[in-house]
N, C-alpha and C. Protein backbone atom coordinates (compact mmCIF):
# COMPACT_ATOMS: atom_id res chain seq x y z
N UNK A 1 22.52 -84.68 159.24
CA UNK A 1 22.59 -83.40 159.89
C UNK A 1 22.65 -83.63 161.40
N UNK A 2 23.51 -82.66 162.11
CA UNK A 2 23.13 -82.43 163.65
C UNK A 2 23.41 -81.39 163.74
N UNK A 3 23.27 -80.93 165.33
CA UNK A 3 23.91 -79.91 165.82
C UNK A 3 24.60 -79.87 167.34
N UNK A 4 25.12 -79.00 167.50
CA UNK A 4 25.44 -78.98 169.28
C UNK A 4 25.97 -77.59 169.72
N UNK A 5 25.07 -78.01 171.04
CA UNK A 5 25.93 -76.12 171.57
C UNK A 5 27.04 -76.57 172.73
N UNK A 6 27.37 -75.29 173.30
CA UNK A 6 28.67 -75.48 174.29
C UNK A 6 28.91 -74.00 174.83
N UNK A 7 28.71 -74.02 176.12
CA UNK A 7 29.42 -72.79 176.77
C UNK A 7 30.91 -73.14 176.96
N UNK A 8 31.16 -71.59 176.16
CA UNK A 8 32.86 -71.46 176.53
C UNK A 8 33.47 -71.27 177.04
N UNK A 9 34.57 -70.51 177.93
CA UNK A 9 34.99 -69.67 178.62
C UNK A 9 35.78 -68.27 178.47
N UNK A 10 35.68 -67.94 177.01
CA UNK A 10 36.19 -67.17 176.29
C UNK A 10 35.10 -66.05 176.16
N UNK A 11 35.43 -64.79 176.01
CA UNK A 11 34.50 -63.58 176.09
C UNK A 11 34.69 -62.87 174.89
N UNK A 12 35.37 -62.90 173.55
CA UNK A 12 35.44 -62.21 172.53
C UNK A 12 34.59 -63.07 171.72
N UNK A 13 33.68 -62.79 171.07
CA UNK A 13 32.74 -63.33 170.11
C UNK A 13 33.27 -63.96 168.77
N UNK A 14 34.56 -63.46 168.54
CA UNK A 14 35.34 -63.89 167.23
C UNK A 14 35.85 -65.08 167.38
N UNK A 15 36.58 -65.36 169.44
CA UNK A 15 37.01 -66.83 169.63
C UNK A 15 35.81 -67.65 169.88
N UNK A 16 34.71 -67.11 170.13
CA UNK A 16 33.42 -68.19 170.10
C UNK A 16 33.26 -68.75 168.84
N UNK A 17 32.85 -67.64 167.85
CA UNK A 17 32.74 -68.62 166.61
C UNK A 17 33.77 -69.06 165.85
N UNK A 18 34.70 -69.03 166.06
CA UNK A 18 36.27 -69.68 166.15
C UNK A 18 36.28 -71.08 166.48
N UNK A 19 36.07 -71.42 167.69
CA UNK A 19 35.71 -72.43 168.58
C UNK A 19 34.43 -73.52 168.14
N UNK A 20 33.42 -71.94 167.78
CA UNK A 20 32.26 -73.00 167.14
C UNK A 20 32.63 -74.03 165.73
N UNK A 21 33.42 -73.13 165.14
CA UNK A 21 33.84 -73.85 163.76
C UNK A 21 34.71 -74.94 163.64
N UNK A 22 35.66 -74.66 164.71
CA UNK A 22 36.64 -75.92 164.73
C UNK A 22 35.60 -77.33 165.43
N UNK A 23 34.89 -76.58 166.59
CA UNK A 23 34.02 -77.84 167.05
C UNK A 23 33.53 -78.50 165.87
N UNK A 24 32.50 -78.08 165.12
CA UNK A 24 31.23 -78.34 164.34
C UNK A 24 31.93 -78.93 163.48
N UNK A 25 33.88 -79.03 162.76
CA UNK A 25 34.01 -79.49 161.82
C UNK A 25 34.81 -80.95 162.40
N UNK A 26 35.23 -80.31 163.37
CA UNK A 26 35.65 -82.06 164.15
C UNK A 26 34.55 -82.80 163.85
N UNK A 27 33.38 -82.45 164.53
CA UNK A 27 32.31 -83.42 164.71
C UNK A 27 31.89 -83.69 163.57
N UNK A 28 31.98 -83.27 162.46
CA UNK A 28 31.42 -83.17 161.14
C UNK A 28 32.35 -84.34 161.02
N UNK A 29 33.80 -84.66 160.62
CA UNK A 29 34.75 -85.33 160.35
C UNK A 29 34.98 -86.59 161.34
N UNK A 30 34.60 -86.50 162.47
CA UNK A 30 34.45 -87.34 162.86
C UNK A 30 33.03 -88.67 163.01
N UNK A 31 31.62 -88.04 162.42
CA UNK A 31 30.91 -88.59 162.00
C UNK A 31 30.56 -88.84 160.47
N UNK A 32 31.95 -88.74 159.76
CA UNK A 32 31.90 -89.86 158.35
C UNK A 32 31.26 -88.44 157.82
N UNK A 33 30.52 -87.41 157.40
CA UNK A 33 30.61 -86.46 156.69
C UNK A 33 31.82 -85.90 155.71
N UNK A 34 31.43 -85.76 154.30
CA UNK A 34 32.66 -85.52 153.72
C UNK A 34 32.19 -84.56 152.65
N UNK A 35 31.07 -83.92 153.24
CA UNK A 35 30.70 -82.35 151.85
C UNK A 35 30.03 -81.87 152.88
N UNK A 36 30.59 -80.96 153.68
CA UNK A 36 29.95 -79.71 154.67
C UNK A 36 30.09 -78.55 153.83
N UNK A 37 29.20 -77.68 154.87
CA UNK A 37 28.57 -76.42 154.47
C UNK A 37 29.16 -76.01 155.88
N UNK A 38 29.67 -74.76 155.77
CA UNK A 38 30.01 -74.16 157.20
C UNK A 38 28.84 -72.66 157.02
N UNK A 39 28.31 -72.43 158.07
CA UNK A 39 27.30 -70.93 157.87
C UNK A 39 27.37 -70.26 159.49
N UNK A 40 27.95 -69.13 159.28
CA UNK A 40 28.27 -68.11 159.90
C UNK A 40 27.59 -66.78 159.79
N UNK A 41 27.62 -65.94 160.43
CA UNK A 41 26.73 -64.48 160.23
C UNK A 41 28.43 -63.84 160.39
N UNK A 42 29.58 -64.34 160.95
CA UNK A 42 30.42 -63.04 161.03
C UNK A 42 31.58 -63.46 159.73
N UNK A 43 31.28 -62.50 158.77
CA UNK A 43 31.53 -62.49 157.42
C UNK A 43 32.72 -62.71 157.47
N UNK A 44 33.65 -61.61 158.33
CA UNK A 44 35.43 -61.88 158.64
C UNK A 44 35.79 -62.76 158.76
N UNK A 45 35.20 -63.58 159.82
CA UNK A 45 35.87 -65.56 160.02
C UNK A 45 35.22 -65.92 158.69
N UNK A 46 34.52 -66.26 158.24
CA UNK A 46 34.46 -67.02 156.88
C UNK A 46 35.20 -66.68 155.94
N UNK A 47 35.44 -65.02 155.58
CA UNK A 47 36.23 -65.31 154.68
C UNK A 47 37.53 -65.52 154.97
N UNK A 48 37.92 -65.19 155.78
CA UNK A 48 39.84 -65.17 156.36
C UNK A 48 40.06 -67.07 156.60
N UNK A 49 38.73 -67.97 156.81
CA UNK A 49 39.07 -69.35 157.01
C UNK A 49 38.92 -70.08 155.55
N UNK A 50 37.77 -69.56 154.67
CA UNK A 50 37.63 -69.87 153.44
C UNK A 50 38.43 -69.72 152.51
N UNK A 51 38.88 -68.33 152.70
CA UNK A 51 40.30 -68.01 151.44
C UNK A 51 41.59 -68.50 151.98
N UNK A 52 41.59 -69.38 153.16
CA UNK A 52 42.83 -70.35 153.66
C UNK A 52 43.97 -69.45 154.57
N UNK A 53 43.70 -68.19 154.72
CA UNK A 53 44.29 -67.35 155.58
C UNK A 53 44.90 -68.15 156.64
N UNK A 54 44.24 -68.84 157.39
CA UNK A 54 44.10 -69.65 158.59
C UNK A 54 45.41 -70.30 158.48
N UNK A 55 45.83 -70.45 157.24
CA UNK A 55 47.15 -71.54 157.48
C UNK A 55 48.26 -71.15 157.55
N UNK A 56 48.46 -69.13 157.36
CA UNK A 56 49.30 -68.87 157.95
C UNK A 56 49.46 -68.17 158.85
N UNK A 57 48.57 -68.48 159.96
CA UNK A 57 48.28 -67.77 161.22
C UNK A 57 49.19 -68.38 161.93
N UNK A 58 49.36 -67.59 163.31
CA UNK A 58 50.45 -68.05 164.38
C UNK A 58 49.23 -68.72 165.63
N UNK A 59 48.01 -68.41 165.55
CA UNK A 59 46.87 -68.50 166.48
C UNK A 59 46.59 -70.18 166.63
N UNK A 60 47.08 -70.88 167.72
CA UNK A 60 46.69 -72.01 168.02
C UNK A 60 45.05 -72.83 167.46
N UNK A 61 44.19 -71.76 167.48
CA UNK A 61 42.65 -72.10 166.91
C UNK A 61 42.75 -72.27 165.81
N UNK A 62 43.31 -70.90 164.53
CA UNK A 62 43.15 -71.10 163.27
C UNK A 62 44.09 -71.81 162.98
N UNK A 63 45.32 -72.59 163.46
CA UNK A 63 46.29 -73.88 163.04
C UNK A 63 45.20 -74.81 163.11
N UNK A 64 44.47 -75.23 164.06
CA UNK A 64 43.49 -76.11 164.39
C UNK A 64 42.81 -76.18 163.00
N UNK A 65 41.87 -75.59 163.15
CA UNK A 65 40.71 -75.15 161.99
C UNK A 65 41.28 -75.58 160.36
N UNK A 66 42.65 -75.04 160.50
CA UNK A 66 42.87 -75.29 158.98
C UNK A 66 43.77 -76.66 158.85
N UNK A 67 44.14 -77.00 159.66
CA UNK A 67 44.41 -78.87 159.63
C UNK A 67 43.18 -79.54 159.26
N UNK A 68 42.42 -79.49 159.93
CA UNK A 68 40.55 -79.86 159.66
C UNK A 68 40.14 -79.34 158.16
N UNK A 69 40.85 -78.71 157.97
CA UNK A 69 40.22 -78.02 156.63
C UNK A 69 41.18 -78.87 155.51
N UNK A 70 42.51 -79.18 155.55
CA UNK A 70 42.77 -79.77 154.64
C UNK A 70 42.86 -80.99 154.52
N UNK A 71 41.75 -81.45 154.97
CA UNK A 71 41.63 -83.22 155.28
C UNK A 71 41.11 -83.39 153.81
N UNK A 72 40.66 -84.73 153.49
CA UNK A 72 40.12 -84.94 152.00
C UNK A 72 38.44 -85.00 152.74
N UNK A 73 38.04 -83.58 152.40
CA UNK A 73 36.45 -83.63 152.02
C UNK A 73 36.40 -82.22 151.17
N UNK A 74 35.23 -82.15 151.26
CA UNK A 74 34.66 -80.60 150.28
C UNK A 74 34.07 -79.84 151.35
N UNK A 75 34.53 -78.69 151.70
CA UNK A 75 34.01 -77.86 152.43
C UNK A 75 33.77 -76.68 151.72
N UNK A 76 32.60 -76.06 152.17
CA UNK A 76 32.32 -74.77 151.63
C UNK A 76 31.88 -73.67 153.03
N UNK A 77 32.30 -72.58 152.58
CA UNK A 77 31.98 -71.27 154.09
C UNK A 77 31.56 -70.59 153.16
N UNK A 78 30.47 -70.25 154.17
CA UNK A 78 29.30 -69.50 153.79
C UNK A 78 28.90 -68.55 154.46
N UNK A 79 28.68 -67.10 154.48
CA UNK A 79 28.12 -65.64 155.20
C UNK A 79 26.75 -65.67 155.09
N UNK A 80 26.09 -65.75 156.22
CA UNK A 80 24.55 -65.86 156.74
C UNK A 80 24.21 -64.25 157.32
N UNK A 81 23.31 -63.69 156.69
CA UNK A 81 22.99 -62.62 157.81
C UNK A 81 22.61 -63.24 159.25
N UNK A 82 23.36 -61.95 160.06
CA UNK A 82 22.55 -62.63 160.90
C UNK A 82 20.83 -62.98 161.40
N UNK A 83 20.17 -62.17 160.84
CA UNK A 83 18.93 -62.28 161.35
C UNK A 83 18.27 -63.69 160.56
N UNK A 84 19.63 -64.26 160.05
CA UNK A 84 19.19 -65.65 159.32
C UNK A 84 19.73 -66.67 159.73
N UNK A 85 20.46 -66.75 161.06
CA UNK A 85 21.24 -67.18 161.97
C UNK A 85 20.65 -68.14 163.15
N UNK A 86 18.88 -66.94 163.21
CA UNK A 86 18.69 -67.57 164.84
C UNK A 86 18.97 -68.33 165.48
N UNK A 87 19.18 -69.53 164.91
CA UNK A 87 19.37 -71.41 165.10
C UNK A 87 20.57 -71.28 166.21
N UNK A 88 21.37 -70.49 166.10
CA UNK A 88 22.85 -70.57 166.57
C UNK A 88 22.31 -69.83 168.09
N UNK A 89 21.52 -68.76 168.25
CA UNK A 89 20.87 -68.07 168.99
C UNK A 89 20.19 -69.20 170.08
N UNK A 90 19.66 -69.36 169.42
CA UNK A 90 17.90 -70.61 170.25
C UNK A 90 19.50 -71.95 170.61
N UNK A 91 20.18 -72.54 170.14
CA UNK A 91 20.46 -73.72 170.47
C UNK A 91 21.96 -73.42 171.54
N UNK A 92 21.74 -71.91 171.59
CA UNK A 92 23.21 -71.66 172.86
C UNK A 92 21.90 -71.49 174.43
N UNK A 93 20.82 -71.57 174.10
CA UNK A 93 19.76 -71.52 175.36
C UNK A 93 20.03 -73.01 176.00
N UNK A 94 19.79 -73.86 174.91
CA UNK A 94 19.98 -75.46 175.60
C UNK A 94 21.28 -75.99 175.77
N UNK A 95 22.22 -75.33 175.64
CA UNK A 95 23.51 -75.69 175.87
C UNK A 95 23.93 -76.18 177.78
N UNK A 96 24.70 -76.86 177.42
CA UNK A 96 24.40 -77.38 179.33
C UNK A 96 25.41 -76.13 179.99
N UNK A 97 25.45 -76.11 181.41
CA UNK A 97 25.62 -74.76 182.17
C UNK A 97 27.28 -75.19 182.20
N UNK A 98 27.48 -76.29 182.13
CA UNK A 98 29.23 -76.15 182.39
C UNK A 98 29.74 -75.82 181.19
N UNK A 99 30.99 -75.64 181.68
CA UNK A 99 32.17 -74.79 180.36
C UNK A 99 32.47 -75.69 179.73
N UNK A 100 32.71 -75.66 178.53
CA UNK A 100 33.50 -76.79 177.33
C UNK A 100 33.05 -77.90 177.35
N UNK A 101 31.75 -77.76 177.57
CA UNK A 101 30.90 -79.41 178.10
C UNK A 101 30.25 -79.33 176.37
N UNK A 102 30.30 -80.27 175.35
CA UNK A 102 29.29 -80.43 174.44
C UNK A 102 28.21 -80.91 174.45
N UNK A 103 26.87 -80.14 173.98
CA UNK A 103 25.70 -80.95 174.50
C UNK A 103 25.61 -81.37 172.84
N UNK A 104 25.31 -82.79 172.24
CA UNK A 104 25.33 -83.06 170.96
C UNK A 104 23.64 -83.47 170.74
N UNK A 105 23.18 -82.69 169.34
CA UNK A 105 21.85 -83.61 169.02
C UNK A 105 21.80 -83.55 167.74
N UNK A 106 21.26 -85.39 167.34
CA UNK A 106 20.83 -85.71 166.37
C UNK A 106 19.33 -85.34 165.65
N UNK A 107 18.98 -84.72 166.33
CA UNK A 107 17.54 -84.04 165.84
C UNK A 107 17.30 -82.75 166.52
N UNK A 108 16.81 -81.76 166.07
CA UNK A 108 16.57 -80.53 166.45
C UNK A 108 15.58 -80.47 167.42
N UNK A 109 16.07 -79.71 169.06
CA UNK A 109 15.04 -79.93 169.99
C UNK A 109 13.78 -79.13 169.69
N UNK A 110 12.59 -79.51 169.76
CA UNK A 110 11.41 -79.32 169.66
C UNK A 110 11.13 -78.11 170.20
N UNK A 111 11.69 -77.33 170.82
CA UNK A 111 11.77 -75.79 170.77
C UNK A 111 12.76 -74.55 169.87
N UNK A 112 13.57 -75.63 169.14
CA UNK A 112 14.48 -75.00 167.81
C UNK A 112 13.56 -75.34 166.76
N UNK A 113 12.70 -75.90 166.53
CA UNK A 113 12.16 -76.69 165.02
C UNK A 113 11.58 -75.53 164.82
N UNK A 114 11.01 -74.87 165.32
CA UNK A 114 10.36 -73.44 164.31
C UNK A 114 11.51 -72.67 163.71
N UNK A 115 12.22 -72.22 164.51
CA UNK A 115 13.27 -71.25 164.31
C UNK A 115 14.28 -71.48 162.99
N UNK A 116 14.20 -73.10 163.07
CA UNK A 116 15.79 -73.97 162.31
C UNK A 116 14.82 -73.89 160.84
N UNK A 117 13.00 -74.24 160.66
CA UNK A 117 12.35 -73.82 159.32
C UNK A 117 12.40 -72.95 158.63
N UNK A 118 11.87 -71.74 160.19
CA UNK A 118 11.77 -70.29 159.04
C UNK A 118 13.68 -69.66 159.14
N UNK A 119 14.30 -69.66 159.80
CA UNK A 119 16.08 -69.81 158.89
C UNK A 119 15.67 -70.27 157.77
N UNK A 120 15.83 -71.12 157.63
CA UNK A 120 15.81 -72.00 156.00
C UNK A 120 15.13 -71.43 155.18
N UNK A 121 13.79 -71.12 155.54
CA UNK A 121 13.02 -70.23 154.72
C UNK A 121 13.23 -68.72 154.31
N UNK A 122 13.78 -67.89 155.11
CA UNK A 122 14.26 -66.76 155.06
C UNK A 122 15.38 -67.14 154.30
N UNK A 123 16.49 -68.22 154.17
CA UNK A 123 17.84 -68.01 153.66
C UNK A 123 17.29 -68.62 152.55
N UNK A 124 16.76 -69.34 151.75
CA UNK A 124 16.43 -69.65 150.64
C UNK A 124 15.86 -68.55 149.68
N UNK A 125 15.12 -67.34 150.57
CA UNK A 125 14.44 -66.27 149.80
C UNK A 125 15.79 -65.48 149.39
N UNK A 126 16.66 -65.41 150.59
CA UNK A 126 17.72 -64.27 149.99
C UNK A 126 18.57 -65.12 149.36
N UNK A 127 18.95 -66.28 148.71
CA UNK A 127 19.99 -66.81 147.97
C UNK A 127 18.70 -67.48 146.83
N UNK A 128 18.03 -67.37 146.70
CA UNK A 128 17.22 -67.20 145.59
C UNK A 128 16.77 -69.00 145.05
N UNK A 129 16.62 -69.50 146.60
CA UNK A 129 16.55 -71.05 146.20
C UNK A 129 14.96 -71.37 145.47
């Protein structure tokens, strides 16, 4: 597991987590991962990237995204409420101040570790783990 945040320079929330997804699956693919879980709170991008929409978009991002997507691994997208999200919330605080800069971590900073538990704990109650 990791994670990483990144300020963007983009102001529509749909190309943020757009951006977030293509990031998170590069990095996923580029560190030898080959069964991701993608988890989102905005239901529209998951399903329009999950049901493969993406590959016949004209949008430079979702060409991106769905090249990444048909590499040989197992990916699955997944709709998170958001109030089951926070993680994504708390880890855009430690993100560094420049634009398109990735801040990458192999362990959850010690001011996300509460937040990244009870997520887990809250999303396990509503998917009935």
């Amino acid at each position: 597991m990791f994670g990483f945040a990144m300020r963007v320079s983009v102001s529509d929330i749909f190309q943020i987590e757009e951006r977030a997804i293509y990031e998170g699956l590069f990095l996923a693919w580029q560190k030898g991962f080959r069964k991701v879980v993608i988890k989102s709170d905005n239901a529209l991008l998951v399903d329009l990237i999950g049901n493969g929409y993406a590959a016949d978009s004209n949008i430079s991002e979702w060409r991106l995204i769905y090249d990444l997507c048909k590499k040989d691994w197992q990916l699955k997208f997944q709709h998170v409420p958001r109030d089951h999200n926070r993680l994504a919330d708390c880890m855009d605080k430690v993100a560094n101040s420049e634009l398109n800069r990735l801040s990458l971590f192999d362990v959850i900073p010690t001011h996300a570790r509460f937040v990244f538990e009870d997520d887990l704990h809250q999303l396990s109650i509503v998917i009935g783990l």
